[in-house]
N, C-alpha and C. Protein backbone atom coordinates (compact mmCIF):
# COMPACT_ATOMS: atom_id res chain seq x y z
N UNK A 1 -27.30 -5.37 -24.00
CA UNK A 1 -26.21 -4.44 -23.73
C UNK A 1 -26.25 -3.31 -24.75
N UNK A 2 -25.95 -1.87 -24.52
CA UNK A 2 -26.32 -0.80 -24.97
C UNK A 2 -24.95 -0.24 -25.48
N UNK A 3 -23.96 -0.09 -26.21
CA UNK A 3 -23.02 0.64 -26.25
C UNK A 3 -23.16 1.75 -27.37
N UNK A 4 -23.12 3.41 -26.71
CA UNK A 4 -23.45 4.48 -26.88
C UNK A 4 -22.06 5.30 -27.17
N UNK A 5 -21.40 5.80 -28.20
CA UNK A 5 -20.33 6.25 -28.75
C UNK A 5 -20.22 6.89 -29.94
N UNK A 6 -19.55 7.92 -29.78
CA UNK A 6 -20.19 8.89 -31.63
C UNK A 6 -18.56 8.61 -32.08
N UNK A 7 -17.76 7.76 -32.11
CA UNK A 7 -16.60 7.38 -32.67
C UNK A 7 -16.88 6.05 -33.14
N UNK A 8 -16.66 5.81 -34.75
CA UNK A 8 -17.01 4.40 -35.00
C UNK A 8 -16.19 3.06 -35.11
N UNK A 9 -14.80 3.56 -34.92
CA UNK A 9 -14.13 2.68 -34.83
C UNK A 9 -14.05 2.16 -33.46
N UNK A 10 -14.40 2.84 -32.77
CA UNK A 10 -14.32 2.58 -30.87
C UNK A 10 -15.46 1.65 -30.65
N UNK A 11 -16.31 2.16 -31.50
CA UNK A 11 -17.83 1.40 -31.06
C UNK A 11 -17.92 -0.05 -31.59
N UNK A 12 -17.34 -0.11 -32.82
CA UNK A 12 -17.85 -1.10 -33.59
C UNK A 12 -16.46 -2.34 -32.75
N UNK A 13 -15.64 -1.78 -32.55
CA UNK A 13 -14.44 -2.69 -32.36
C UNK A 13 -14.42 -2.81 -30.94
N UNK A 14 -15.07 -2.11 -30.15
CA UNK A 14 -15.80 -2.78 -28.72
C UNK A 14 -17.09 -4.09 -28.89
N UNK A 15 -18.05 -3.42 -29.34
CA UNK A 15 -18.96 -4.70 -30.08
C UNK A 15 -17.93 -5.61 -30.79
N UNK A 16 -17.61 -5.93 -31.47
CA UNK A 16 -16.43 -6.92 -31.98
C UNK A 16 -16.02 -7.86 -30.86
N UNK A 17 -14.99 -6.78 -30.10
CA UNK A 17 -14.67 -7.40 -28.75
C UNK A 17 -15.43 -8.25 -27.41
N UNK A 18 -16.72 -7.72 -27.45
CA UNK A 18 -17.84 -8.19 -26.47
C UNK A 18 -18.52 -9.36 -27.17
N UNK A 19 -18.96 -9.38 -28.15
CA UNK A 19 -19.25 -10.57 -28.80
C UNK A 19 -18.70 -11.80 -29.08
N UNK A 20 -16.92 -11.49 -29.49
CA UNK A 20 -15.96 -12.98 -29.30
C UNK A 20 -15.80 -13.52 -28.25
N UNK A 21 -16.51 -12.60 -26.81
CA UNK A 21 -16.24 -13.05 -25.63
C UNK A 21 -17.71 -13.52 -24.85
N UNK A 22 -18.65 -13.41 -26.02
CA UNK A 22 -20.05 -14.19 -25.62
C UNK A 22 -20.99 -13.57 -25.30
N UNK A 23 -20.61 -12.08 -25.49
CA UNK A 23 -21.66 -11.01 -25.14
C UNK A 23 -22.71 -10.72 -26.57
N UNK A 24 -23.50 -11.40 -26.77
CA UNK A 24 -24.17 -11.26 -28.18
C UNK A 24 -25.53 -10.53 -28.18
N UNK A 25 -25.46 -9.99 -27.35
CA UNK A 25 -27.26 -9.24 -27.76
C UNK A 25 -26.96 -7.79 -27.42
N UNK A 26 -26.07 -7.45 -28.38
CA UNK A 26 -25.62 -5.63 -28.31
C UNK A 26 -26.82 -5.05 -28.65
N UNK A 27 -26.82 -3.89 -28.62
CA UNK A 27 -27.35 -2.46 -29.42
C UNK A 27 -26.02 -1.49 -29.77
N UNK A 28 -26.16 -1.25 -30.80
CA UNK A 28 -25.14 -0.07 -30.47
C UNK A 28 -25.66 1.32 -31.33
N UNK A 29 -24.78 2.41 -30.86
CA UNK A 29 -25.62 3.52 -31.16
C UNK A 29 -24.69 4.90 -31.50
N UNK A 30 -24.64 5.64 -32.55
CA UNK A 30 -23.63 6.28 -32.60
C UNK A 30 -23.91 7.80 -31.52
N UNK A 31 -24.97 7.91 -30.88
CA UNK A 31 -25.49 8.52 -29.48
C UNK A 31 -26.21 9.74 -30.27
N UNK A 32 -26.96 9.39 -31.38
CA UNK A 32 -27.37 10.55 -32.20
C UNK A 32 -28.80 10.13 -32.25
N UNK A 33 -29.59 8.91 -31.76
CA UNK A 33 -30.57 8.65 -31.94
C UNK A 33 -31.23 9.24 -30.64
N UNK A 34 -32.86 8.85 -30.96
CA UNK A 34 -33.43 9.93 -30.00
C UNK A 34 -33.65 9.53 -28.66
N UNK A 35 -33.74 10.15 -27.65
CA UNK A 35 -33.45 9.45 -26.22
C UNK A 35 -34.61 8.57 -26.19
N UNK A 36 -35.75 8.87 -26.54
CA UNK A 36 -36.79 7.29 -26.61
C UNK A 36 -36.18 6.09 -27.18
N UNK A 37 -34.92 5.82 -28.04
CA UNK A 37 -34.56 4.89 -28.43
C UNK A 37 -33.50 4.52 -27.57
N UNK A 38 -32.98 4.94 -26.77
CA UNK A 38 -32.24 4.86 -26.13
C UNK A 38 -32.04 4.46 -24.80
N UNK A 39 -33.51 4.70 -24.19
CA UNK A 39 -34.02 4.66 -23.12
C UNK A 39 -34.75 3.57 -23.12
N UNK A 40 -34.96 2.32 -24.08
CA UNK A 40 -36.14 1.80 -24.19
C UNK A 40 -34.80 0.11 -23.70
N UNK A 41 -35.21 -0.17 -22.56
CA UNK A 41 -34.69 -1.75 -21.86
C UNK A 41 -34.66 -3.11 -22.97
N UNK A 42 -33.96 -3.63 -22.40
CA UNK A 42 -34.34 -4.54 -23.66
C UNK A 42 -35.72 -5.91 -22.94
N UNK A 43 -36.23 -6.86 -24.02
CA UNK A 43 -36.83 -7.81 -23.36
C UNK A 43 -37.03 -8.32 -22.49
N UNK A 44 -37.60 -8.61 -21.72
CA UNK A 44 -37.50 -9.56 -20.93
C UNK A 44 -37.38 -8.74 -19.80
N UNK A 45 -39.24 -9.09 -18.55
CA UNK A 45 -39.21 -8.31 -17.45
C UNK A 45 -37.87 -8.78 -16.01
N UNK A 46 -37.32 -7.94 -15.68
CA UNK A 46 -36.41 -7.44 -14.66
C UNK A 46 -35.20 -8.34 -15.45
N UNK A 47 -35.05 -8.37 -16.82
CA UNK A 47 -33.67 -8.99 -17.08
C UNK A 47 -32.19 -7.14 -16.91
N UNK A 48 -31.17 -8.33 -16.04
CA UNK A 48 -30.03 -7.20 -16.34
C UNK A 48 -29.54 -7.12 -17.30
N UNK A 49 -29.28 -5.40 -17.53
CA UNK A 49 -28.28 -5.38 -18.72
C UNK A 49 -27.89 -4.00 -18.42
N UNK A 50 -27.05 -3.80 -19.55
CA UNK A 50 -25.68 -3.22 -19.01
C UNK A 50 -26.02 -2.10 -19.96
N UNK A 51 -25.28 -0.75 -19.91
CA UNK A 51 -25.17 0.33 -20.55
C UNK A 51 -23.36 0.72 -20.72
N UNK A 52 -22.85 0.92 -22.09
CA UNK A 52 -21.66 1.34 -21.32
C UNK A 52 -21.40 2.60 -22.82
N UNK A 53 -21.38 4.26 -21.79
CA UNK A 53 -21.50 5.29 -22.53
C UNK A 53 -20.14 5.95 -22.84
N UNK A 54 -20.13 6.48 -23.64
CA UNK A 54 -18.99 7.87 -23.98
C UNK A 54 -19.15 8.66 -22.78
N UNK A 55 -18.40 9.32 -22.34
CA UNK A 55 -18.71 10.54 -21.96
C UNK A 55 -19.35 11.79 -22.32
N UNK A 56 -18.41 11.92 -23.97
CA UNK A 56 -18.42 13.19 -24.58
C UNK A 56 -18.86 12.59 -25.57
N UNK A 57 -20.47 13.21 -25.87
CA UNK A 57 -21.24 12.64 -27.12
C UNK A 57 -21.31 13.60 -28.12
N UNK A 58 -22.09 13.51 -29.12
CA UNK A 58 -21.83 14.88 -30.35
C UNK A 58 -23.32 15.20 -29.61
N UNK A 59 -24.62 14.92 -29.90
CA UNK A 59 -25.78 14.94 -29.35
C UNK A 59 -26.15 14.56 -28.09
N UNK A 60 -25.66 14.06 -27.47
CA UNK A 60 -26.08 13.95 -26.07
C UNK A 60 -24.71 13.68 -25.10
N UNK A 61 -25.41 14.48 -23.57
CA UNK A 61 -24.28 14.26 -22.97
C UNK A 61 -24.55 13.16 -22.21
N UNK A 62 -23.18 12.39 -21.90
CA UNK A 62 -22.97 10.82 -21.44
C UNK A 62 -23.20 11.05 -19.96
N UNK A 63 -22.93 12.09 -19.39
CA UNK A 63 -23.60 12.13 -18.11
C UNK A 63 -24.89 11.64 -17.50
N UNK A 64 -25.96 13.13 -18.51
CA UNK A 64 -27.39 13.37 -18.67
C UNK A 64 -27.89 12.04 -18.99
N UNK A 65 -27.58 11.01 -20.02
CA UNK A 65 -27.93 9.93 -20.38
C UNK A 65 -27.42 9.05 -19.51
N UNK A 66 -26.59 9.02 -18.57
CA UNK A 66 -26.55 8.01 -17.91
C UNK A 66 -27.45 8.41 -16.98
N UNK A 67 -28.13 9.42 -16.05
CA UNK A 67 -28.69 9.75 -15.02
C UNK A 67 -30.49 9.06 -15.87
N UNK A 68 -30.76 9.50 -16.92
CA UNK A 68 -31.80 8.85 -17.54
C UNK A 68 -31.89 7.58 -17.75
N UNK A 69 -31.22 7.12 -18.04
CA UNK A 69 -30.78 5.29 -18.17
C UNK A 69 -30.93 4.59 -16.25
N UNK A 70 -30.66 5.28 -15.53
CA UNK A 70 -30.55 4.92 -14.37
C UNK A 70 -32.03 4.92 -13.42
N UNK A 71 -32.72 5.61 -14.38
CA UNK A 71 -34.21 5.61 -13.70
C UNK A 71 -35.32 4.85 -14.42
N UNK A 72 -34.69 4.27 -15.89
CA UNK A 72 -35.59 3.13 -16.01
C UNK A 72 -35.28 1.79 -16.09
N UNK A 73 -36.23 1.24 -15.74
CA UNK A 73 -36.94 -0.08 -15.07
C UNK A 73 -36.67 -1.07 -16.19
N UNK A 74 -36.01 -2.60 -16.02
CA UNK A 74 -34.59 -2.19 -14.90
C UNK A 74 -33.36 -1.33 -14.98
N UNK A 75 -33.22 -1.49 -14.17
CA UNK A 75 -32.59 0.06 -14.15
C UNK A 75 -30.77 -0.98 -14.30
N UNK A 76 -30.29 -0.46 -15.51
CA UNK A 76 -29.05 -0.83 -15.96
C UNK A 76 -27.75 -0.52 -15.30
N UNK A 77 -26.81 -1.54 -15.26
CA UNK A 77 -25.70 -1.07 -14.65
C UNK A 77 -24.82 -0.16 -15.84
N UNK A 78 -24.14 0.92 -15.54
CA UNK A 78 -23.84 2.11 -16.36
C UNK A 78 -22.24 2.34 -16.49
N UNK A 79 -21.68 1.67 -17.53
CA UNK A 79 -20.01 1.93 -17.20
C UNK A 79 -19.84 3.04 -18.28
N UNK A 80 -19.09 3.71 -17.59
CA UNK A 80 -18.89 5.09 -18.47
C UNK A 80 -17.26 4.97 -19.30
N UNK A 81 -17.39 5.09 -20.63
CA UNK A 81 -16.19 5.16 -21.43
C UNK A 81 -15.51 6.96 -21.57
N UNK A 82 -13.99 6.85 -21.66
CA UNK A 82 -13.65 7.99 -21.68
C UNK A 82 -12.12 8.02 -22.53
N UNK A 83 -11.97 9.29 -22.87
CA UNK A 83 -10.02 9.62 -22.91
C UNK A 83 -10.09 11.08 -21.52
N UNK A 84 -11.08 11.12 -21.34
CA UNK A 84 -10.87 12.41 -20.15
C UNK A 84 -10.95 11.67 -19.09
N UNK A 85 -9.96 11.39 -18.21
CA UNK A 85 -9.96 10.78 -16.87
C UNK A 85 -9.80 12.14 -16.19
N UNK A 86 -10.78 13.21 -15.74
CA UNK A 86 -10.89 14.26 -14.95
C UNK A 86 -11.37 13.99 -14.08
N UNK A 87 -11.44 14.23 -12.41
CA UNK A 87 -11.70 13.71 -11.30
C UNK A 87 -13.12 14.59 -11.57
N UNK A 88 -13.16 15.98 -11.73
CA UNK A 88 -14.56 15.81 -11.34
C UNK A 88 -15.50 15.51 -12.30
N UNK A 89 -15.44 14.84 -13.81
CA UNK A 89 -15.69 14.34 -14.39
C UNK A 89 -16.12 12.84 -14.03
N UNK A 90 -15.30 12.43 -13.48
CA UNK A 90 -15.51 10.65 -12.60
C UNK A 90 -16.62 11.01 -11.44
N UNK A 91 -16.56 12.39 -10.75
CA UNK A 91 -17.39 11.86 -9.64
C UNK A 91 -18.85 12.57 -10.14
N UNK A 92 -18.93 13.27 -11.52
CA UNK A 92 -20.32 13.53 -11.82
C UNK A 92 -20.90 12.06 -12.11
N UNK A 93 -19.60 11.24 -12.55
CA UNK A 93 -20.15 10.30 -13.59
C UNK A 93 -21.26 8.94 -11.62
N UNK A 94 -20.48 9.27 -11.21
CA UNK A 94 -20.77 8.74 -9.61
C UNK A 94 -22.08 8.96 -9.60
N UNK A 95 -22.02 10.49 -9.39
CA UNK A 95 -23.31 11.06 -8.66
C UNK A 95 -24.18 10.68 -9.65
N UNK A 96 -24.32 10.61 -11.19
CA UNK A 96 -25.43 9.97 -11.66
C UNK A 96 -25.45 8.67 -11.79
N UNK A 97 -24.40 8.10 -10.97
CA UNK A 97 -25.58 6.59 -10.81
C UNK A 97 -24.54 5.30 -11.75
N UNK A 98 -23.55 5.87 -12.49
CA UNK A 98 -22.52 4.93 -12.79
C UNK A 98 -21.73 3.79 -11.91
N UNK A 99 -21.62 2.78 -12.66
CA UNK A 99 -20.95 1.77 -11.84
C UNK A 99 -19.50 2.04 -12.02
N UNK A 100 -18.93 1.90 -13.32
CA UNK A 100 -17.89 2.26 -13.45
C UNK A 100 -17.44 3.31 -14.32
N UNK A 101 -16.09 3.51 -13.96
CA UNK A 101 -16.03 5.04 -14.73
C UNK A 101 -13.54 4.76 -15.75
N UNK A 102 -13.93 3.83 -17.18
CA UNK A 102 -12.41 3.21 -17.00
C UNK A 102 -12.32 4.17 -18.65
N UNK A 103 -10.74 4.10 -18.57
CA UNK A 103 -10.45 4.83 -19.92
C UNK A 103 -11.15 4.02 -21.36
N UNK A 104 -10.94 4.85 -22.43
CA UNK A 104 -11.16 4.20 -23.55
C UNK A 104 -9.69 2.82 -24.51
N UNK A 105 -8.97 2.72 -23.40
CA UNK A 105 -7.59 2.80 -23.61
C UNK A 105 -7.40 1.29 -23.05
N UNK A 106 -8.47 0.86 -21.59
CA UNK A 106 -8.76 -0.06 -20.80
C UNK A 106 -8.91 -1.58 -21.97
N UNK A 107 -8.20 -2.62 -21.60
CA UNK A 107 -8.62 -3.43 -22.08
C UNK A 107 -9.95 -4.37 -22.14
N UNK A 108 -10.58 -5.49 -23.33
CA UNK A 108 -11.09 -5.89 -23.26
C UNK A 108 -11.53 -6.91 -21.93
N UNK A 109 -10.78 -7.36 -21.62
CA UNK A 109 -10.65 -7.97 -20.36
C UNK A 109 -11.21 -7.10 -18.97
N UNK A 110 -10.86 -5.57 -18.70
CA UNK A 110 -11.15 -5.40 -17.60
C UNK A 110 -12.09 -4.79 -17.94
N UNK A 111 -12.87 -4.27 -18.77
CA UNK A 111 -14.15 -3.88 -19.27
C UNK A 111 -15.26 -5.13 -18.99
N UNK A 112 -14.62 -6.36 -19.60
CA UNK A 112 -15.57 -7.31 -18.89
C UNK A 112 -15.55 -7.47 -17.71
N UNK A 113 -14.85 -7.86 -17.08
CA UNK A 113 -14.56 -7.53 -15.89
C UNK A 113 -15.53 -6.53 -14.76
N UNK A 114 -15.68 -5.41 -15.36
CA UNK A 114 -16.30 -4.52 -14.79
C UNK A 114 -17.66 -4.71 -15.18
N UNK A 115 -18.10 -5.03 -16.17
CA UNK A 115 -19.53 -5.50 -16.52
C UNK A 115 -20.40 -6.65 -15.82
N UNK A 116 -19.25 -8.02 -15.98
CA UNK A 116 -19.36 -8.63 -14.59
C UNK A 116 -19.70 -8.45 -13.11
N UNK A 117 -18.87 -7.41 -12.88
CA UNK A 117 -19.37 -7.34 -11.25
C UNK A 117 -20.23 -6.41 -11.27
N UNK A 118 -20.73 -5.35 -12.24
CA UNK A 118 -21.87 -4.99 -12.05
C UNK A 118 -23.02 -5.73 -12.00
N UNK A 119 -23.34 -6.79 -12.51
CA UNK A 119 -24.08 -7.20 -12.96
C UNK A 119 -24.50 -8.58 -11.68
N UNK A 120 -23.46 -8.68 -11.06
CA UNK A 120 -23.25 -9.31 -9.58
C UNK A 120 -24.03 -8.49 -8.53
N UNK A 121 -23.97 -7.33 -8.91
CA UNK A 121 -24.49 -6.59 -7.89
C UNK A 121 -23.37 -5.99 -7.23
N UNK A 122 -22.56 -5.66 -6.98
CA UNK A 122 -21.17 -5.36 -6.32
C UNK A 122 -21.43 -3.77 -6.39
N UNK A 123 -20.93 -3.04 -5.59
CA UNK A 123 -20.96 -1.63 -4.95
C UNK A 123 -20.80 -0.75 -6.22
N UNK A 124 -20.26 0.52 -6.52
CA UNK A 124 -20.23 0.73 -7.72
C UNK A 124 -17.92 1.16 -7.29
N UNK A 125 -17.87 1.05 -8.58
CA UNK A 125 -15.99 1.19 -8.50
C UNK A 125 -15.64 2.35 -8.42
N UNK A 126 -16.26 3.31 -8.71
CA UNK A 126 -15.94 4.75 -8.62
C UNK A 126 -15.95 5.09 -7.30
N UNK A 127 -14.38 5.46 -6.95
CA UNK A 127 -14.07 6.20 -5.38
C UNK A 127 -14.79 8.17 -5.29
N UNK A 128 -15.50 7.79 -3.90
CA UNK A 128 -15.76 9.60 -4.45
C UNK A 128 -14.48 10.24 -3.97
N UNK A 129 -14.55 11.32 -5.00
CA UNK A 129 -13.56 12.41 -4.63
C UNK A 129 -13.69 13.21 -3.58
N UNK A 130 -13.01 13.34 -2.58
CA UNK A 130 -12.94 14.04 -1.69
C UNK A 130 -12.17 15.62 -1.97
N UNK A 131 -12.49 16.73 -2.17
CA UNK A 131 -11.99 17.53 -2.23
C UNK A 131 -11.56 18.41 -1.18
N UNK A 132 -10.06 19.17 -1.21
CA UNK A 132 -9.56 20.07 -0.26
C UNK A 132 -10.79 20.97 0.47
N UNK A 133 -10.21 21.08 1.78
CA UNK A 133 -11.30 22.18 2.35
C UNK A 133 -9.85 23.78 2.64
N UNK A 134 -10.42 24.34 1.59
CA UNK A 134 -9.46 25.75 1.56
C UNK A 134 -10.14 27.06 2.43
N UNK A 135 -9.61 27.97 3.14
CA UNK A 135 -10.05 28.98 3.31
C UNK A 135 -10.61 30.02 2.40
N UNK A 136 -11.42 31.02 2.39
CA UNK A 136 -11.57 32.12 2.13
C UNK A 136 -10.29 32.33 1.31
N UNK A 137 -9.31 32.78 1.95
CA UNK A 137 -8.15 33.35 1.51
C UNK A 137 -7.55 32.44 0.29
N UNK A 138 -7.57 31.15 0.66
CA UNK A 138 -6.37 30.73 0.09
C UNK A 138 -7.41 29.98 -1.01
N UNK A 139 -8.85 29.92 -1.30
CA UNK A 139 -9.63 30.08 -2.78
C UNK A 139 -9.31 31.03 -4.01
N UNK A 140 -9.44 32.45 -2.74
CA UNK A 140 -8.87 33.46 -3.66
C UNK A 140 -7.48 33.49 -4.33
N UNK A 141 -6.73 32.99 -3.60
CA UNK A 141 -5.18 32.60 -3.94
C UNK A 141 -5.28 31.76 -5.13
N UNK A 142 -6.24 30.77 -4.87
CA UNK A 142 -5.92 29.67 -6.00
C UNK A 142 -6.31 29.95 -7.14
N UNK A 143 -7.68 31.08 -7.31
CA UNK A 143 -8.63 31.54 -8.05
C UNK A 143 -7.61 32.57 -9.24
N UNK A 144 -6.76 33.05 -8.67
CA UNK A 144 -6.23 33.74 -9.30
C UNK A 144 -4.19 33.29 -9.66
N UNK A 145 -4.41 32.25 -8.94
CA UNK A 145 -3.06 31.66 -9.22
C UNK A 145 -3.49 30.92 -10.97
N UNK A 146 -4.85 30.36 -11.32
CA UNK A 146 -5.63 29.72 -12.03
C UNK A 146 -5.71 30.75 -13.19
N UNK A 147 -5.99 32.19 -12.83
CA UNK A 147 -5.92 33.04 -13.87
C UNK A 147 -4.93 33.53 -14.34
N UNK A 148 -3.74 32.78 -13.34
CA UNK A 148 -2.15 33.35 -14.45
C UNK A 148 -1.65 34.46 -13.70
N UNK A 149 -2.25 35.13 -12.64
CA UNK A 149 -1.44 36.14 -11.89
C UNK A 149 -0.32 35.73 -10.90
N UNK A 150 0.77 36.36 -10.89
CA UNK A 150 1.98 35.88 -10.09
C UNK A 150 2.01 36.47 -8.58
N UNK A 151 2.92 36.43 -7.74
CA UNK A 151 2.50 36.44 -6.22
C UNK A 151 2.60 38.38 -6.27
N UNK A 152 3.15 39.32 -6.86
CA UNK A 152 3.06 40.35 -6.60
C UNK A 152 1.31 40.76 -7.16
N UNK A 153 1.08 40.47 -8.22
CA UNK A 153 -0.20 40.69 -8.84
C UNK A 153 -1.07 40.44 -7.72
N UNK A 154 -0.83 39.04 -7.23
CA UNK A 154 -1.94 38.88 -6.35
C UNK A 154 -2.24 39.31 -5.42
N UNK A 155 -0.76 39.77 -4.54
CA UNK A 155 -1.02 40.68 -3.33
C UNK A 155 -1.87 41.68 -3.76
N UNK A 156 -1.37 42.52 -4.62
CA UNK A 156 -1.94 43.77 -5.13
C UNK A 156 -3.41 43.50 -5.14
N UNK A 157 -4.20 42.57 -5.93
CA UNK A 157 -5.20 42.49 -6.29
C UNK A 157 -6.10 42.14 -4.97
N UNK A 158 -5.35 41.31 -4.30
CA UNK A 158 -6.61 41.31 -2.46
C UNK A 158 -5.92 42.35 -1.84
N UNK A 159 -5.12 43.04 -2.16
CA UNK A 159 -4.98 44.36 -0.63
C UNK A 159 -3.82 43.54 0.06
N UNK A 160 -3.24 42.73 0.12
CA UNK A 160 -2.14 41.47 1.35
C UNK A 160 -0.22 42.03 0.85
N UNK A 161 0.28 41.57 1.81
CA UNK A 161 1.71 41.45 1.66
C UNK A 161 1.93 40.25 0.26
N UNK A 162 2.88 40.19 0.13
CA UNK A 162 3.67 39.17 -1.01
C UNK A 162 3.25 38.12 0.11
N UNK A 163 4.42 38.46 1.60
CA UNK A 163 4.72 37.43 2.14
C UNK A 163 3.43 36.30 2.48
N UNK A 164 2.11 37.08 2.64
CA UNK A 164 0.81 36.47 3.07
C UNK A 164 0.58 35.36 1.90
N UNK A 165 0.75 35.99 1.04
CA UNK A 165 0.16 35.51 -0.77
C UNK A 165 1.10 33.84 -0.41
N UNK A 166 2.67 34.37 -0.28
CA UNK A 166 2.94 32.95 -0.69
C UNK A 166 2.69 31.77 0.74
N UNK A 167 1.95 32.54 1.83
CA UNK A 167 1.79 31.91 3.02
C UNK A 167 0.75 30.61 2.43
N UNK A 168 -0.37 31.28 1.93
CA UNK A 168 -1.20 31.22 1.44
C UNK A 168 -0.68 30.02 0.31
N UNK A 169 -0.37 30.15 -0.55
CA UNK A 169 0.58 29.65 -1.31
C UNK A 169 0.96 28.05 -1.09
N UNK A 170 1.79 28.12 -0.35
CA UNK A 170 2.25 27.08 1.02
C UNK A 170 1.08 25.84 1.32
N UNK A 171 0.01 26.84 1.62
CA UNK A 171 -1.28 26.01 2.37
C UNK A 171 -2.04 25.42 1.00
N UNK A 172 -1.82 26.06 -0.09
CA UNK A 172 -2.44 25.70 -1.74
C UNK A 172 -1.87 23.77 -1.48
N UNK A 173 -0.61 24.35 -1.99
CA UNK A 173 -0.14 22.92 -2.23
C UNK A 173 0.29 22.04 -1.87
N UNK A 174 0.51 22.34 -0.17
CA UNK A 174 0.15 21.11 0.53
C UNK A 174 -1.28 20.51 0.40
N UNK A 175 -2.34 21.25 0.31
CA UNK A 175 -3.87 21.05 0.42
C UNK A 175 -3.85 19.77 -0.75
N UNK A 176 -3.08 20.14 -1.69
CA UNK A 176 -3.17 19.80 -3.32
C UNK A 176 -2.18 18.85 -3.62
N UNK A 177 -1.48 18.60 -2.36
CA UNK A 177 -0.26 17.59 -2.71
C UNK A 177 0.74 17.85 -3.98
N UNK A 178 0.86 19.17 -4.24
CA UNK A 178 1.79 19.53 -5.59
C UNK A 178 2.97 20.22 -4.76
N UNK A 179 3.84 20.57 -5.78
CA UNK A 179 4.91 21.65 -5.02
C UNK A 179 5.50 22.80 -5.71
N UNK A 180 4.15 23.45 -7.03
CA UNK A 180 4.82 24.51 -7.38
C UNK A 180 3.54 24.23 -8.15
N UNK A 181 3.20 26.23 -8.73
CA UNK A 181 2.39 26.50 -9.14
C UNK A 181 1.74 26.40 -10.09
N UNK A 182 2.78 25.40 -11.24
CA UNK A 182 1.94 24.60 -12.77
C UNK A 182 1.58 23.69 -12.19
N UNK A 183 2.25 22.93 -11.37
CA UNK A 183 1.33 21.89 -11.03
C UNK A 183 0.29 21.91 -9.93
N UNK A 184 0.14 22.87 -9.07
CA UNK A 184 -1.24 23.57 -8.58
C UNK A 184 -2.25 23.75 -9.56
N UNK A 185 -1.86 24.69 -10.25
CA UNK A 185 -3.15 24.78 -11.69
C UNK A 185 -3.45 23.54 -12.17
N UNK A 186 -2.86 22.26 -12.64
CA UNK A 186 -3.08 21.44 -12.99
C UNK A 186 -4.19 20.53 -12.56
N UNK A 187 -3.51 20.43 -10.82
CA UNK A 187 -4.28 20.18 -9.96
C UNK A 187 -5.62 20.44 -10.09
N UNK A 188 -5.90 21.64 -9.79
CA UNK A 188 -6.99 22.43 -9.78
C UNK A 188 -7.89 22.26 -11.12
N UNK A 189 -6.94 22.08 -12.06
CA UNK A 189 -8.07 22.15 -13.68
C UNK A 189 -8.80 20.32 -12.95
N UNK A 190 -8.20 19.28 -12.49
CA UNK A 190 -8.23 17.90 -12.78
C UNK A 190 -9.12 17.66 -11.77
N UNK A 191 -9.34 18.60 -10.77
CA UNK A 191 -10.24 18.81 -10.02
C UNK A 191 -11.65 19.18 -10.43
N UNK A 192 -11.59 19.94 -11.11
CA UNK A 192 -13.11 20.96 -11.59
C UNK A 192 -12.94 22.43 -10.42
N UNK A 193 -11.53 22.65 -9.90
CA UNK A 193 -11.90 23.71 -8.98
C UNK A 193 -11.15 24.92 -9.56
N UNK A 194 -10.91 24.86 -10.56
CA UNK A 194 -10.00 25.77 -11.25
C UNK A 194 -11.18 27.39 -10.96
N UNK A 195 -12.00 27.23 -10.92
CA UNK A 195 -12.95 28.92 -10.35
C UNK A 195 -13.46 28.48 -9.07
N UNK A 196 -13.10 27.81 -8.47
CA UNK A 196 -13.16 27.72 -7.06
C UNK A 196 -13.35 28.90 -5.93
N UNK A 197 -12.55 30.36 -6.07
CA UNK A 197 -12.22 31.18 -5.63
C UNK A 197 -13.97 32.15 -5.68
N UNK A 198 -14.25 31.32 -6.99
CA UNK A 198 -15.41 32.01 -7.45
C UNK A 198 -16.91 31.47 -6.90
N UNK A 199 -16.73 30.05 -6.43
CA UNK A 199 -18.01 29.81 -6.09
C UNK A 199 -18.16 29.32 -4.88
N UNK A 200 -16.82 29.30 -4.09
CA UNK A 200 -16.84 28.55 -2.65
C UNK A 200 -16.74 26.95 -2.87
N UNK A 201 -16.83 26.85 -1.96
CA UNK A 201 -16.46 25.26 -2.14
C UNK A 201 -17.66 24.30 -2.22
């Protein structure tokens, strides 16, 4: 088992934790060593074992290293540690190949837990995110609701009535399940779509 973390009280007192509970053949790593050390399986041909990363490393990102960890042989089940529970943060952590994706906050128990059923083979726990499908219009709406402009600014700035803007508006946060415009932005930051307006969907 690999645990990868540039915080040392997190790391060492997870190892602590995994070991009173019978998990004894750690590595651990403050995520500063070089990806050949990092990358290298432990003993024993097609034995499982587990990886469980930071997200946010000082030297490497917990993403990038999990997508690398996931292509060698055997190829490790990958639980990703965090304090950023950002949705599109969880579903990068998906798309490269993570099993699970739980706070740093999560107890010892469901950390095993989750190591367990990886290691069962079980699907991976991370739900993908499904994101809103917005118009043209109402990207731009959000794009600039995101940059702090208010509904007259914004008319002004696409050429539209007020009344269109907050039509528009309307269709934001139902899309977004919010009901007013801090918590639209919010939305939108927890999303990764906060420049949305800017790149399409």
């Amino acid at each position: 088992m690999l645990i990868v973390d540039d915080h040392p009280v997190f790391r060492l007192g997870l190892a602590s934790a995994l070991k009173a509970r019978g998990f004894e053949d750690l590595r651990v790593s403050d995520g500063s060593v070089t990806d050949a050390a990092l990358l290298t399986p432990p003993t024993g041909r097609g034995r499982p074992w587990v990886a469980l990363l930071d997200v946010r490393l000082g030297a490497v990102d917990g993403i990038e290293l999990c997508r690398r960890l996931r292509a060698v042989e055997p190829t490790p089940v990958v639980i990703m540690l965090t304090t950023y529970d950002e949705a599109a943060v969880r579903q990068a952590a998906r798309d490269a190949g993570a099993f699970a994706f739980l706070s740093k906050e999560a107890d010892a128990h469901e950390i095993i837990g989750a190591i367990e059923a990886g290691l069962r083979g079980e699907v991976t726990r991370i739900p993908e995110q499904r994101l809103p499908a917005f118009t043209e219009r109402e990207r731009e709406v959000l794009r600039l609701l995101c940059d702090g402009l208010d509904t007259k600014a914004t008319a002004a700035r696409m050429g539209i009535a007020a009344a269109t803007v907050k039509d528009h508006l309307d269709n934001v946060y139902r899309k977004l399940g919010v009901g007013d415009r801090l918590n639209a932005v919010r939305r939108a930051v927890e999303l990764g779509m906060a420049d949305l307006g800017r790149r399409g969907p």
